[in-house]
Protein backbone atom coordinates (compact mmCIF):
# COMPACT_ATOMS: atom_id res chain seq x y z
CA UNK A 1 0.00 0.00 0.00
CA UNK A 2 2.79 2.31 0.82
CA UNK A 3 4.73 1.83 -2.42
CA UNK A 4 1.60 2.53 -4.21
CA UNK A 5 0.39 5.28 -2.67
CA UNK A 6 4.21 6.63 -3.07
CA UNK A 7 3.67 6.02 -6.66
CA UNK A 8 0.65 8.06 -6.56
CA UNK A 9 2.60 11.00 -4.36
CA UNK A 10 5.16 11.35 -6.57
CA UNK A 11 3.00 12.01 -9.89
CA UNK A 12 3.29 14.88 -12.06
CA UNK A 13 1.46 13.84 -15.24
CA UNK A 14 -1.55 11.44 -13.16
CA UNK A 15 -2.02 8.12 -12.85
CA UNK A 16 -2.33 5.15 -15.25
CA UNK A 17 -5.74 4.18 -14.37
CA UNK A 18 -3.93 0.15 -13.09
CA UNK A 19 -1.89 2.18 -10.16
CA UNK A 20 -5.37 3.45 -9.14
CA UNK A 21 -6.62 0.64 -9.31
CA UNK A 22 -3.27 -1.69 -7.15
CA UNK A 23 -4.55 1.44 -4.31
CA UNK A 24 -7.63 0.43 -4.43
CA UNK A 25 -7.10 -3.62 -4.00
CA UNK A 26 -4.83 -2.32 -0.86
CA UNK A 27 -7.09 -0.57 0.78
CA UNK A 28 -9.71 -3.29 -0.05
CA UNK A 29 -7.36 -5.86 1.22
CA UNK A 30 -6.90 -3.59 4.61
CA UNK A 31 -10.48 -2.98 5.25
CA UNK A 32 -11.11 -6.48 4.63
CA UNK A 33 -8.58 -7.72 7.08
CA UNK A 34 -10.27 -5.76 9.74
CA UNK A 35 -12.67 -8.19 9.66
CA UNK A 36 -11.29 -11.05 8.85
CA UNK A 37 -8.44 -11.33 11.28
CA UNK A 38 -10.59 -11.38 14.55
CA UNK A 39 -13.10 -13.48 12.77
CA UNK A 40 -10.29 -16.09 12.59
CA UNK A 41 -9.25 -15.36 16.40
CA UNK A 42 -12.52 -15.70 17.92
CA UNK A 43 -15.67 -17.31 16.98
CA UNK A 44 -17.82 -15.10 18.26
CA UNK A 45 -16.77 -12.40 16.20
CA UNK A 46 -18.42 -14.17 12.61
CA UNK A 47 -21.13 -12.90 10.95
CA UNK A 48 -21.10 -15.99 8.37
CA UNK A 49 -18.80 -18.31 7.51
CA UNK A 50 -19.33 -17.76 3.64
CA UNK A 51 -18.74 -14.33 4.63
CA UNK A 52 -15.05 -15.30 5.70
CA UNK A 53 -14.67 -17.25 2.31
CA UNK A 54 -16.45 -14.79 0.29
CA UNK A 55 -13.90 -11.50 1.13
CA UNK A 56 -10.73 -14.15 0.89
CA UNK A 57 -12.06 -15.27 -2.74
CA UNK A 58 -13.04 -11.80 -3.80
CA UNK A 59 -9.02 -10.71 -2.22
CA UNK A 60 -7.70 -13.34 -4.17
CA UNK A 61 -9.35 -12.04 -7.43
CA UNK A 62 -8.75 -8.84 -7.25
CA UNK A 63 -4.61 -9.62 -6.07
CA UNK A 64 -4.93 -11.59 -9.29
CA UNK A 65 -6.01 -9.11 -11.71
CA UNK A 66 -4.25 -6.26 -10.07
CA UNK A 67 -0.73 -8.30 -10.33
CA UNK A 68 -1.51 -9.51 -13.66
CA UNK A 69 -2.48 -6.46 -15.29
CA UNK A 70 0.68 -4.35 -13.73
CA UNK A 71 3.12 -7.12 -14.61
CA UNK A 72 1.57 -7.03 -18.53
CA UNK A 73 2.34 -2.84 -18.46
CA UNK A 74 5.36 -3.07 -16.71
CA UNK A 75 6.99 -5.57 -18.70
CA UNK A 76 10.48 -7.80 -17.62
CA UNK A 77 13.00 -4.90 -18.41
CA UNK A 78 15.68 -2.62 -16.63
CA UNK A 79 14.66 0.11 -14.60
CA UNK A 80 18.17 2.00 -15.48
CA UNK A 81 16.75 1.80 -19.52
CA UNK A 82 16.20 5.44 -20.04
CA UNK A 83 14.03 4.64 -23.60
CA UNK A 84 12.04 1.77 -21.50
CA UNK A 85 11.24 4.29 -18.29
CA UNK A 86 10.18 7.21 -21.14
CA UNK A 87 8.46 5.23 -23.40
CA UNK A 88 6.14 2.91 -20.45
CA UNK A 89 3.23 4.73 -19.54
CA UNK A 90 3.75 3.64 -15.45
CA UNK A 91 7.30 4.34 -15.48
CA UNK A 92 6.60 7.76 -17.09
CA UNK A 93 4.44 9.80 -14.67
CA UNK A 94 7.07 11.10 -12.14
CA UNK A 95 10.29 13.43 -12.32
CA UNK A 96 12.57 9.85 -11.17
CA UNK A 97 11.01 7.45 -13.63
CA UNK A 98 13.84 4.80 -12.25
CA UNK A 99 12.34 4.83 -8.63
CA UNK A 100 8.96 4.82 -9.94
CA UNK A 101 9.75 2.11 -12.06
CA UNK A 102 11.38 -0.02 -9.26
CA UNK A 103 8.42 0.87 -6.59
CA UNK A 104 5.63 -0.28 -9.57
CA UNK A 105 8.25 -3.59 -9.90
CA UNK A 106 8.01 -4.36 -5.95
CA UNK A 107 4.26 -3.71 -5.66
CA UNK A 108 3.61 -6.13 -8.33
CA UNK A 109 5.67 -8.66 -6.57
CA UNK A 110 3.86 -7.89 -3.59
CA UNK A 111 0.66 -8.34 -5.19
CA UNK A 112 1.58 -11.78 -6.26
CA UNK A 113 2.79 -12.47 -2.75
CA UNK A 114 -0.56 -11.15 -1.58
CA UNK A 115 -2.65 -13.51 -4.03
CA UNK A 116 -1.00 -16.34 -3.03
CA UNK A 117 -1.52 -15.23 0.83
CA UNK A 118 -5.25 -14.99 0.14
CA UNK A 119 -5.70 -18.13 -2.57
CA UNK A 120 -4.60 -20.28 0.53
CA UNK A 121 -6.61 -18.40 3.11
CA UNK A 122 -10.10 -18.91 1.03
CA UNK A 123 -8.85 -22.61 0.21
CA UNK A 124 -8.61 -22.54 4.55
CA UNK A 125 -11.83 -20.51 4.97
CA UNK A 126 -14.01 -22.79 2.70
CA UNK A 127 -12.70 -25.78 4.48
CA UNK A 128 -13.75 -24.49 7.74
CA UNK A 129 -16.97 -23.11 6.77
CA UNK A 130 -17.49 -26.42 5.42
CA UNK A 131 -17.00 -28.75 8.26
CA UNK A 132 -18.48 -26.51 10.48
CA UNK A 133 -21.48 -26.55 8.56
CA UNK A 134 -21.92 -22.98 7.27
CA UNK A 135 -21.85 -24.40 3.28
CA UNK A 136 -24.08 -27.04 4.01
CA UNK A 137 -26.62 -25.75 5.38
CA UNK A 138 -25.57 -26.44 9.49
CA UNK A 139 -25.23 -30.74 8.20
CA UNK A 140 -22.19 -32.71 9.24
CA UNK A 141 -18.98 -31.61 9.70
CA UNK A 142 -16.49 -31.92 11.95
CA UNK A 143 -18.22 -33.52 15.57
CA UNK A 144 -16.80 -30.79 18.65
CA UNK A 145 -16.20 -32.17 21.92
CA UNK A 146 -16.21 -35.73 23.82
CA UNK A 147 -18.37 -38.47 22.48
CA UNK A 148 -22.39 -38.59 23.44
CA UNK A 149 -23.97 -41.04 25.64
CA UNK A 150 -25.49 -42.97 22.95
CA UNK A 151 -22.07 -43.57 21.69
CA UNK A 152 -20.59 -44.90 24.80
């Protein structure tokens, strides 16, 4: 978030509308996580499970796109390539096109990191909302505590 939101500082010409739109996965991502960390704490703090598994799948989509779509702009070259920095409309929007070039390089490495973080944590989410019966309708699952008298 702090790389892109540099990115955005440090503008003279605007924005390419894909550094807008890496802010606005961040902040997504960050509001998101206020929920989502103490729902994975505490119990009592869920709403719905498929609430849980919802934001991590709709995290992991937009990480996806985001890191895609910069990587595809940015393309795999040197950020000391004067002709490269000028000619690349994300590299081209600030007075020191190499430091812009290397922060829009790290936040797309970041959000590849952060798609990953969030593909496993809806692959964990839907598992637990599954065996604890939020995706089935409250059937099944996982059996809590010691075994019932009519099991003894």
């Amino acid at each position: 978030m702090a790389l892109i939101g540099n990115m955005i500082h440090d503008a003279t010409r605007g924005n390419p509308a894909i550094v807008n739109y890496d802010m606005f996965v961040a902040v997504f991502s960050m509001l998101s996580l206020l929920y989502l960390i103490p729902a994975t704490l505490r119990d009592s703090f869920r709403v719905h499970p498929m609430l849980m598994v919802g934001l991590d799948v709709l995290n992991t989509l937009f990480f996806f796109c985001g890191a895609v779509a910069t990587a595809a702009y940015l393309g795999a070259h040197s950020c000391g390539n004067n002709g490269y920095t000028e000619s690349n409309f994300i590299t081209n929007g600030a007075n020191n096109r190499g430091k812009r070039c290397h922060e829009a390089q790290a936040s797309t490495a970041f959000l590849f990191f952060g798609f990953a973080a969030f593909a496993v944590s809806a692959v964990l989410s839907a598992l637990e909302g599954r065996s604890s019966g939020g995706l089935r309708g409250g059937v099944g699952g996982i059996r809590r505590g010691g075994p019932s008298m009519s099991q003894v």
